[in-house]
Protein backbone atom coordinates (compact mmCIF):
# COMPACT_ATOMS: atom_id res chain seq x y z
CA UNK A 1 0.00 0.00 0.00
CA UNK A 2 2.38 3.09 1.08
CA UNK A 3 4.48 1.49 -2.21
CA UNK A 4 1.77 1.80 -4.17
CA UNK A 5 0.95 5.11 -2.85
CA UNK A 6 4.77 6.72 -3.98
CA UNK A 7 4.69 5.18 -7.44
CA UNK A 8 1.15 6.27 -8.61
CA UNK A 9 2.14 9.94 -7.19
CA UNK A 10 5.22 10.39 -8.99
CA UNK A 11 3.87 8.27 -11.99
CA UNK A 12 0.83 10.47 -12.44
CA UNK A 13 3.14 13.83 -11.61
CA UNK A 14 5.49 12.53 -14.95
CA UNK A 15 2.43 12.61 -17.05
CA UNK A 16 0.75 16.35 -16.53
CA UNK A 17 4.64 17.87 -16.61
CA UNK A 18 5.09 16.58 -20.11
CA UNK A 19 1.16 17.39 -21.32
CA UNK A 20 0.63 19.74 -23.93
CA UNK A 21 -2.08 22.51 -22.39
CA UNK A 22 -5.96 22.90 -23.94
CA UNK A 23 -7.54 25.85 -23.08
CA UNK A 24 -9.46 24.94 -19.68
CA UNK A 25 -12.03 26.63 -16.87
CA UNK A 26 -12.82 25.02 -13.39
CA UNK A 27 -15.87 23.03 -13.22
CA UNK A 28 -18.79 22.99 -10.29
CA UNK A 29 -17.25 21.95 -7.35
CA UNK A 30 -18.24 18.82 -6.40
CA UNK A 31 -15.16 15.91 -5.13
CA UNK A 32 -14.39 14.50 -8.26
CA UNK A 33 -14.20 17.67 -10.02
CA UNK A 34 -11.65 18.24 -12.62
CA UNK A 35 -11.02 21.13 -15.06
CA UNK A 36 -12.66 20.86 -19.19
CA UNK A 37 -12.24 22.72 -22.26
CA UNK A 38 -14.55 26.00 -22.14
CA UNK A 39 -16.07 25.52 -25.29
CA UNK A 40 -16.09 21.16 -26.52
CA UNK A 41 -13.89 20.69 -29.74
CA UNK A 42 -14.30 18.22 -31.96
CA UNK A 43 -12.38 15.15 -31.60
CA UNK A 44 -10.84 13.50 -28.54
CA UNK A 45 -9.56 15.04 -25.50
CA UNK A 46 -7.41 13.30 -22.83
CA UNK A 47 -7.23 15.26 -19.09
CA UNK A 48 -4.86 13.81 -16.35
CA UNK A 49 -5.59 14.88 -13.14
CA UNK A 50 -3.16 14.41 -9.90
CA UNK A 51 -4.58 15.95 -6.01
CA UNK A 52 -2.42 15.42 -3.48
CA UNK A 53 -3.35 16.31 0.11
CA UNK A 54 -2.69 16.58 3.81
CA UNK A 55 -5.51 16.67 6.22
CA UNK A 56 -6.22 16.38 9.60
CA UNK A 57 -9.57 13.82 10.35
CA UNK A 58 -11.21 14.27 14.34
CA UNK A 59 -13.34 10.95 13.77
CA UNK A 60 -11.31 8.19 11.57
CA UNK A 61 -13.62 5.64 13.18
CA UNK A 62 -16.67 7.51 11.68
CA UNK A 63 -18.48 6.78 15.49
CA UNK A 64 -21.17 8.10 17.31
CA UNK A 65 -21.64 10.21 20.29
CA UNK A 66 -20.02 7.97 23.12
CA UNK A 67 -18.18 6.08 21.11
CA UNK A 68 -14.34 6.24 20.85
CA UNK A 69 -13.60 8.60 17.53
CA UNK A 70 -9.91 8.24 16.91
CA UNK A 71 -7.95 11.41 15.09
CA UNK A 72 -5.30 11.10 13.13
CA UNK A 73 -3.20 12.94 9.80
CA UNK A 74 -4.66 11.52 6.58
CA UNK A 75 -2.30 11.45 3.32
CA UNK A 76 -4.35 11.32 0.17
CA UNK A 77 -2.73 10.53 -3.60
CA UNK A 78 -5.99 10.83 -5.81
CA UNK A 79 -4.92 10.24 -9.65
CA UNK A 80 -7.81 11.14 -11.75
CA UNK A 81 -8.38 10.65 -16.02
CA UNK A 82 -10.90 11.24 -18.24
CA UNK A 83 -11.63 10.86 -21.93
CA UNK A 84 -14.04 13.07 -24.34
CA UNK A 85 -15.02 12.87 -27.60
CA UNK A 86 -17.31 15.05 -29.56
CA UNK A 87 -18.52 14.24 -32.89
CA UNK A 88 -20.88 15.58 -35.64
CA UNK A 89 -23.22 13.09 -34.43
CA UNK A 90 -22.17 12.03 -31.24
CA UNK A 91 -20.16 12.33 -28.48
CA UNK A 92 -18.81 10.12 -25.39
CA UNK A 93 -17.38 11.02 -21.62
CA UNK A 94 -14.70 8.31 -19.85
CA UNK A 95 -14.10 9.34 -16.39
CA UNK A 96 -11.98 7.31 -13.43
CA UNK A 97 -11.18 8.73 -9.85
CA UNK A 98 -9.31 6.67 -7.32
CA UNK A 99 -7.74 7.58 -3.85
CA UNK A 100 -4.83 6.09 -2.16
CA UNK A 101 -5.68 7.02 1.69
CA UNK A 102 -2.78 6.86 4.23
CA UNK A 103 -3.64 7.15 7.92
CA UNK A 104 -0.27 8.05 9.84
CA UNK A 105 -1.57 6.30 13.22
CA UNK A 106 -5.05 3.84 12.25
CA UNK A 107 -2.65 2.05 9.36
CA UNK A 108 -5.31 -0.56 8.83
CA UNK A 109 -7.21 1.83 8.13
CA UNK A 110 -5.53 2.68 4.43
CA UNK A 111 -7.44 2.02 1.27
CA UNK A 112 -8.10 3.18 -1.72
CA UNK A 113 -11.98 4.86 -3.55
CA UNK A 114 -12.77 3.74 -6.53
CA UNK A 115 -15.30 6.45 -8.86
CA UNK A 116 -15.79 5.47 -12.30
CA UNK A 117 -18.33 6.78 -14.76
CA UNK A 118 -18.87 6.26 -18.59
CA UNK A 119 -22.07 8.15 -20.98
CA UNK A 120 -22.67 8.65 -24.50
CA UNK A 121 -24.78 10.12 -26.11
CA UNK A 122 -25.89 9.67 -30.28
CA UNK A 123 -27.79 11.73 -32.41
CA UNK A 124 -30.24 9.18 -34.43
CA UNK A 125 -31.84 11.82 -36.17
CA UNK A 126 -31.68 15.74 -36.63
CA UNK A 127 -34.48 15.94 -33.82
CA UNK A 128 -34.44 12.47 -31.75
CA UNK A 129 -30.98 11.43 -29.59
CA UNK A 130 -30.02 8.15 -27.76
CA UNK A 131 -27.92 8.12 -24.37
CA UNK A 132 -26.51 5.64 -22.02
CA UNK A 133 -24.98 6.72 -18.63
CA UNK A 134 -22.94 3.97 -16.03
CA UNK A 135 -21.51 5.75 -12.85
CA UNK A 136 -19.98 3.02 -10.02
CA UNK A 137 -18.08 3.50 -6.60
CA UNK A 138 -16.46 1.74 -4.28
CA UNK A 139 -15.84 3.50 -1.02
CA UNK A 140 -14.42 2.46 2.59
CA UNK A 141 -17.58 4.53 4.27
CA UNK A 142 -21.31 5.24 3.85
CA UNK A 143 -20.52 9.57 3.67
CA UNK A 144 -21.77 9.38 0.35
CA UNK A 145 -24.63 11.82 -0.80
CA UNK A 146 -26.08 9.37 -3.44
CA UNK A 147 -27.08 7.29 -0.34
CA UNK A 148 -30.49 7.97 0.93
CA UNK A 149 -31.91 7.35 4.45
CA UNK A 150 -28.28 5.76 5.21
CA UNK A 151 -26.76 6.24 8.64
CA UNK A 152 -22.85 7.47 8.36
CA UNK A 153 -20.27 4.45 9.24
CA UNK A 154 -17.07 2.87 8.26
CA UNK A 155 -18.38 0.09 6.25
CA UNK A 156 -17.48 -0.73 2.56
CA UNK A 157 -20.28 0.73 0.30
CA UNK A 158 -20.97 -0.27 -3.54
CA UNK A 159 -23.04 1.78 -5.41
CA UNK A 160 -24.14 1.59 -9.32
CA UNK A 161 -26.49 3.48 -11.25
CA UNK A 162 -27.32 2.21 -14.53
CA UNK A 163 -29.50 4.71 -17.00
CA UNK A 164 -30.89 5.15 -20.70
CA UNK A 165 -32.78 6.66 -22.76
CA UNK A 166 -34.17 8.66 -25.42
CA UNK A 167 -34.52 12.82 -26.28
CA UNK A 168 -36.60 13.88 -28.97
CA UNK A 169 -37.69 17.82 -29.85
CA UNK A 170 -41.40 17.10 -31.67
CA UNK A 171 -40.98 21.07 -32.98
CA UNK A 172 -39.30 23.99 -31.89
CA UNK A 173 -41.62 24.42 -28.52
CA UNK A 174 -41.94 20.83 -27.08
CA UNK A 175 -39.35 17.90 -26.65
CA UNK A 176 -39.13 15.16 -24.07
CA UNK A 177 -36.40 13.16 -22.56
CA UNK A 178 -37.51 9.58 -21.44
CA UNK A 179 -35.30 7.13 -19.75
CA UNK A 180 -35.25 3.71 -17.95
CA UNK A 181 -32.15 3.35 -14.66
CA UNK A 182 -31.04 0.19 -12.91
CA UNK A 183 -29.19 0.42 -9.14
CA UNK A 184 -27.63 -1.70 -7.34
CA UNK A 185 -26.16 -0.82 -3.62
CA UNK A 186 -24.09 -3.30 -1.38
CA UNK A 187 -22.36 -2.85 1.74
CA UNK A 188 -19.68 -5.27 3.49
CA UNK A 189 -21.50 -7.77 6.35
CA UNK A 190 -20.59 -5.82 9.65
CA UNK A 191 -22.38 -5.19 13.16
CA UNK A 192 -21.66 -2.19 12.86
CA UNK A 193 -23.80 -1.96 9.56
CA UNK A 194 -26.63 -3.64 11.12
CA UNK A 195 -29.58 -1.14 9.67
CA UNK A 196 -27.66 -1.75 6.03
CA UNK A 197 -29.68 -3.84 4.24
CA UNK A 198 -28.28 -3.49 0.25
CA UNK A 199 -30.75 -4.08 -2.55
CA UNK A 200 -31.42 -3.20 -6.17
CA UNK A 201 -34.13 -0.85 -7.94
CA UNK A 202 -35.50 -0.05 -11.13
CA UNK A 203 -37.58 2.45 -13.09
CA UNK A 204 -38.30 4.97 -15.39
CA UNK A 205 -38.85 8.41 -15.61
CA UNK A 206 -40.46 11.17 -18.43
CA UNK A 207 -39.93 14.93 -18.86
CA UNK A 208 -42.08 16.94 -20.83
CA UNK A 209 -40.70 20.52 -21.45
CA UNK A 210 -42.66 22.82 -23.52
CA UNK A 211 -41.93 26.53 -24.64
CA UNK A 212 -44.64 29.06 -23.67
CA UNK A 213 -42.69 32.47 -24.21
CA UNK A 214 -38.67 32.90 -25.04
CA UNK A 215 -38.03 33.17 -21.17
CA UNK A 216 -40.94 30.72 -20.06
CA UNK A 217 -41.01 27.12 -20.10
CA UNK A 218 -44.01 24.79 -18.97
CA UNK A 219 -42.59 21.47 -17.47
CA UNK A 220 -43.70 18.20 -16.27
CA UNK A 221 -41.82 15.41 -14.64
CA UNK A 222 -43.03 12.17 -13.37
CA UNK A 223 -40.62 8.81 -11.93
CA UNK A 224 -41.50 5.41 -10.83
CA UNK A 225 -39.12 3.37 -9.16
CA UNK A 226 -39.63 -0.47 -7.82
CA UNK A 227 -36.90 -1.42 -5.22
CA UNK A 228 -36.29 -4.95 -3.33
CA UNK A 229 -34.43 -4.65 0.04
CA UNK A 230 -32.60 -6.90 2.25
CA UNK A 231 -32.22 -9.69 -0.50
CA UNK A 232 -36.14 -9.08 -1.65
CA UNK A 233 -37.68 -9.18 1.73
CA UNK A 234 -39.06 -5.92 1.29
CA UNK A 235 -40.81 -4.97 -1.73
CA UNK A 236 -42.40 -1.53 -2.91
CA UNK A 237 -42.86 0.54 -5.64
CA UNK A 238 -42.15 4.73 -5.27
CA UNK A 239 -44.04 7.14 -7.49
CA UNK A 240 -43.41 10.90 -7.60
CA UNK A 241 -45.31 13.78 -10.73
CA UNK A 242 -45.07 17.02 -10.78
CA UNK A 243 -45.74 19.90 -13.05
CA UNK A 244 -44.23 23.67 -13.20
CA UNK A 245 -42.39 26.35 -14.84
CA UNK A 246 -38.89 27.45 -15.64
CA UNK A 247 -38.49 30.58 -15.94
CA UNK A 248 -35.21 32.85 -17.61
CA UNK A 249 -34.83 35.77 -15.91
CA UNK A 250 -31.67 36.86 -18.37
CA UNK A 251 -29.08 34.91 -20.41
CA UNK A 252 -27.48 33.49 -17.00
CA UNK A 253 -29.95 33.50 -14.60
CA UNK A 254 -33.19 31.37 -14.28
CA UNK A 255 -35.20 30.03 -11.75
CA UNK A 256 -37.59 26.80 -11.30
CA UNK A 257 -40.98 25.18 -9.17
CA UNK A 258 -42.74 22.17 -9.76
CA UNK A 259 -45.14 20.58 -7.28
CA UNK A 260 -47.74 17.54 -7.38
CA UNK A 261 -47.96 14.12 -5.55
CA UNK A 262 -45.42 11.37 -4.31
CA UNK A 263 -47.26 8.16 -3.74
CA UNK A 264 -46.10 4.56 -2.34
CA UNK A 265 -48.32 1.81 -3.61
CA UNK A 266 -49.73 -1.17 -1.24
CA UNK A 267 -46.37 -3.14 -0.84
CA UNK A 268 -44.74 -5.94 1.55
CA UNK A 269 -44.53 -2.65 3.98
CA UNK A 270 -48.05 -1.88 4.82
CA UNK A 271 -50.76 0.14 2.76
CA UNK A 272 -50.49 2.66 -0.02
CA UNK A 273 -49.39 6.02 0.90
CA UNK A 274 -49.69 9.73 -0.46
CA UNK A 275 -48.12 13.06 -0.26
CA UNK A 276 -47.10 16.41 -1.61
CA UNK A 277 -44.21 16.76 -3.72
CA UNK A 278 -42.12 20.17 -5.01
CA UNK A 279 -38.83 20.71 -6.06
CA UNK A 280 -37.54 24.69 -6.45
CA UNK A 281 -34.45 26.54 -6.96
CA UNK A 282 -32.35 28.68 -8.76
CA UNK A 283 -29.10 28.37 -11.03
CA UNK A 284 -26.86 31.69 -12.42
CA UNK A 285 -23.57 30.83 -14.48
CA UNK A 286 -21.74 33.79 -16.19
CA UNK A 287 -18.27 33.46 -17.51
CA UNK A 288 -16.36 31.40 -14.61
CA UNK A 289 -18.85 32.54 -12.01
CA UNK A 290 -21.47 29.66 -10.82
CA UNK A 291 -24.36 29.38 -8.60
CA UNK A 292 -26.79 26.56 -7.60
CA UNK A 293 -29.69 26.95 -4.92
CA UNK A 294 -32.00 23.50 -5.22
CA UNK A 295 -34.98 22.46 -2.38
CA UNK A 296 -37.26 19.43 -3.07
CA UNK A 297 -39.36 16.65 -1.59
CA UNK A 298 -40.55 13.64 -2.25
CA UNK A 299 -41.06 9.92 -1.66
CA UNK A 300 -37.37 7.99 -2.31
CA UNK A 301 -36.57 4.19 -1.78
CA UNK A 302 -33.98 3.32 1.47
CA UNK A 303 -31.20 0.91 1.19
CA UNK A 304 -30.11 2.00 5.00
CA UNK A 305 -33.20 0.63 7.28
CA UNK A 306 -35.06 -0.66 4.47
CA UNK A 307 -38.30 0.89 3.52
CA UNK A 308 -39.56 4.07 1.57
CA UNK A 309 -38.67 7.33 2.92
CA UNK A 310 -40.16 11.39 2.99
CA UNK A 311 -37.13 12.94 2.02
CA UNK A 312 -36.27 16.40 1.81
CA UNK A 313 -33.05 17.66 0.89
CA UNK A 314 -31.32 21.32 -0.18
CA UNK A 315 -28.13 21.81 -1.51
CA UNK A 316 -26.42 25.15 -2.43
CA UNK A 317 -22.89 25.12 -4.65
CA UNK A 318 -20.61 28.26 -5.57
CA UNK A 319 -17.72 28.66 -7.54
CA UNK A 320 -17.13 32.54 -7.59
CA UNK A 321 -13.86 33.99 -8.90
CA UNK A 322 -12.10 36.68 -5.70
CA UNK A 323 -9.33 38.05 -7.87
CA UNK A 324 -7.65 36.74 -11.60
CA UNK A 325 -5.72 33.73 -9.71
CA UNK A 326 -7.70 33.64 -6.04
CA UNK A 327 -10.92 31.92 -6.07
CA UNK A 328 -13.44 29.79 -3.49
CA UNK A 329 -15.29 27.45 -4.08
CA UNK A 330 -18.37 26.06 -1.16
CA UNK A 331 -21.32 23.40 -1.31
CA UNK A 332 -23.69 22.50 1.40
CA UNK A 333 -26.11 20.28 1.27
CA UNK A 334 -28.86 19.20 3.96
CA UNK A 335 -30.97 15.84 3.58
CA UNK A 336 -34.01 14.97 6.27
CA UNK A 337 -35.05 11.39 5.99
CA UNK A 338 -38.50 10.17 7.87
CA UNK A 339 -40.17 6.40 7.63
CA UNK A 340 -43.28 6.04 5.92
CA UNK A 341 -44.13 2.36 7.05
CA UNK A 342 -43.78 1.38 10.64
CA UNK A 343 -39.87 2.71 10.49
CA UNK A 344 -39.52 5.42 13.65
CA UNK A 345 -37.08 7.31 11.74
CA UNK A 346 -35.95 10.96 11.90
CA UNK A 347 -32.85 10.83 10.30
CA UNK A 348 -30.75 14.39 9.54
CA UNK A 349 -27.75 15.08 7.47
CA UNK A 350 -24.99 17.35 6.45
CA UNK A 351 -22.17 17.89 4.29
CA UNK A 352 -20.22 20.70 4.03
CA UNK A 353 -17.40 21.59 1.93
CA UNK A 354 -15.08 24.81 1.51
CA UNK A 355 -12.22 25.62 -0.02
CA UNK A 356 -10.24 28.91 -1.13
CA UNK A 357 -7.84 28.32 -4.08
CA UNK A 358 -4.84 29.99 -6.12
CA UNK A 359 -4.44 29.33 -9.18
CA UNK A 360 -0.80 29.52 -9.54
CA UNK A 361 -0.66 28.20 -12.85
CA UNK A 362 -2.86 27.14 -16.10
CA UNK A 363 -2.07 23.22 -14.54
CA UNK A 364 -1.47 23.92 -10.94
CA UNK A 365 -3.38 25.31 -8.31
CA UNK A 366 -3.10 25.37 -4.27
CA UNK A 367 -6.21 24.92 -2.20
CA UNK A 368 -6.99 25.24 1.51
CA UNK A 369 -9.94 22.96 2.42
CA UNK A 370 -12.53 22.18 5.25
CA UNK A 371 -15.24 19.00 4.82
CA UNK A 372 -17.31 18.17 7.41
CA UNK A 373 -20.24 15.61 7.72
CA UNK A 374 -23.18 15.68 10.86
CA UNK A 375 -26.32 13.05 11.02
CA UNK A 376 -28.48 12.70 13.80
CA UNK A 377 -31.03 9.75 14.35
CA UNK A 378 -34.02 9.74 16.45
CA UNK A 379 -32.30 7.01 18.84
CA UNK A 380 -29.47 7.49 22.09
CA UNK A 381 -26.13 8.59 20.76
CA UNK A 382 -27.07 8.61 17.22
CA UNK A 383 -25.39 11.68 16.26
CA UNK A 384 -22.23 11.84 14.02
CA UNK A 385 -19.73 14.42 13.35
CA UNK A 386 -16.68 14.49 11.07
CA UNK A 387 -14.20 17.55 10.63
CA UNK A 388 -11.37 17.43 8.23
CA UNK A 389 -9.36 20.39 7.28
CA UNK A 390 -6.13 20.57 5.35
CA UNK A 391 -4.37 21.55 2.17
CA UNK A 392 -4.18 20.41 -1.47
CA UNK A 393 -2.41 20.71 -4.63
CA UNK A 394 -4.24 20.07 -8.01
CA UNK A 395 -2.77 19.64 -10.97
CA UNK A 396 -4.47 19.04 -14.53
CA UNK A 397 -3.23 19.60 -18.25
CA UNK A 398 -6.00 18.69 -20.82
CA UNK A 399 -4.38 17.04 -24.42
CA UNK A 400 -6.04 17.23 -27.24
CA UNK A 401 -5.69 14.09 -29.30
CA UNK A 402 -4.95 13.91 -32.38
């Protein structure tokens, strides 16, 4: 392991010093984040991405309140790659994100994340388009936000989201994007995972977007999604619609509503079940400038203690240039999670994540970072915190390919 974890670092360092630059701008921050071209060329382009960072961590264990948290330095090596293409017809994203983690005290505690993600997407005919999405992790802990109505512990997760589908513009007013997802979600056999139960879903979904005025658009979304739990011992199906408007207040700024009704049919859980549903928020993006405010509610599956869930959840991201090399970059994110069936669950999270940058070069820049996690359960000592803070260094060099 601490082999491996020299070799990839230099290794990956080799590579970006001898790239040839493409013209790049940061992304929205999000942890595996890398740089792309501003505007997509045609043909294929090739990013290498090395982070290396220093942090300190004030709950290694990822435990509860009462339990023994353990602090220690954490050394990360993250190597990152990705592949683009864009075509007259087509175009295709290959992205892969792996961390080398290095605890100076908890040494069993080293291992390495695994992110990996692959789309396409194929124009069919000058109005109707095909796409295909994969996305899979591997992680050491449950902290991820993908996982719904999961409590927070150091247990090996698996997560895959499988998703297709079809877009199609029936005139210059309406089009509608209709797709069909597979997931799968695992976690390693542990006491301390006890309330993970794993279990696979599936489902479609249908948006209907149609133009009203140049700055208004009518919209309607609806989902269904059929899960199994706990080896298909619990069985429902989820169903959320909603209709509402979009509305452009100028070239970079809009804002969005929908509301309607989330419904769980009669299932292995108890009786059918029906509420309100909304989703609201508001994007801006102007030059390298980026802002994302999102709310929304509805009914979601649980892989944690099995079950469907009332979840709420609001997330706010910002990427805002301070001066031509300083810059910060925040997200927070808030997720409440309450049982529908006879589950007594109140379950609250938090992520937070800041960091102020300098971009010292076009392929190198220096960040100071915080990330910290909270949940709270409705049960004795079932609150979580997590605090790291620390410093990275980024490097990326895009290549065009020729």
């Amino acid at each position: 392991m601490r082999r491996a974890f020299s070799t990839v670092a230099w290794a990956a360092l080799a590579v970006l010093v001898g790239a040839r630059p493409v013209i790049a701008q940061s992304s929205n921050f999000s942890p595996n984040s890398v740089d792309r071209p501003a505007v997509p060329v045609a043909g294929w382009i090739f990013t290498p991405t090395m982070v290396y960072s220093t942090s300190w961590d004030d709950n290694v264990l990822v435990r509860g309140t009462g339990d023994e948290r353990g602090s220690d330095a954490l050394q990360v090596v993250n190597p990152r790659a990705s592949v683009e293409y864009a075509g007259r017809r087509g175009e295709m994203n290959l992205s892969y994100d792996g961390s080398f983690l290095r605890y100076r005290e908890f040494d069993a505690l080293d291992s390495y994340d695994q992110h990996g993600a692959i789309s396409a997407r194929r124009l069919v005919s000058p109005h109707v388009a095909l796409f295909v999405r994969d996305t899979a992790a591997l992680v050491p802990t449950t902290e991820l936000v993908q996982f719904v109505g999961v409590p927070f512990a150091r247990t090996g997760s698996a997560i895959e989201d499988l998703r297709g589908g079809i877009e199609a513009a029936f005139s210059r007013r309406a089009s509608i994007v209709a797709s069909y997802n597979f997931q799968w979600v695992r976690f390693d056999e542990q006491e301390i995972a006890a309330n993970l139960r794993g279990g696979h879903s599936h489902g479609g979904a249908f948006e209907l977007r149609y133009l009203l005025t140049k700055r208004t658009t009518f919209t309607t979304d609806y989902d269904l999604q059929h899960a199994a739990v706990a080896d298909g011992a619990e069985i429902f199906t989820v169903q959320n619609t909603a209709v509402g408007l979009d509305q452009r207040l100028s070239p970079s700024t809009h804002v969005f509503g929908s509301i309607g009704i989330a419904r769980l049919d009669v299932s292995t859980l108890g009786p059918a079940r029906t509420g309100p549903a909304w989703r609201t928020g508001l994007r801006h993006q102007r030059r390298s400038a980026d802002v994302e405010l999102v709310y929304s509610r509805s009914f979601v599956p649980s892989y944690g203690f099995g079950g469907t869930l009332q979840n709420e959840e609001a997330t706010a991201r910002l990427h805002i240039p301070l001066t031509r090399h300083l810059y910060t970059q925040d997200a927070v994110s808030w997720r409440r999670d309450q049982g529908l069936t006879d589950i007594d669950l109140d379950l609250r999270s938090w992520w937070i994540e800041t960091a102020i940058g300098y971009r010292w070069r076009p392929w190198l820049s220096l960040e100071t970072f915080y990330a910290g996690t909270h949940q709270s359960i409705s049960r004795p000592g079932g609150a979580v915190d997590r605090n790291r803070v620390g410093f990275q260094i980024i490097t990326t060099n895009p290549l065009r390919v020729r």
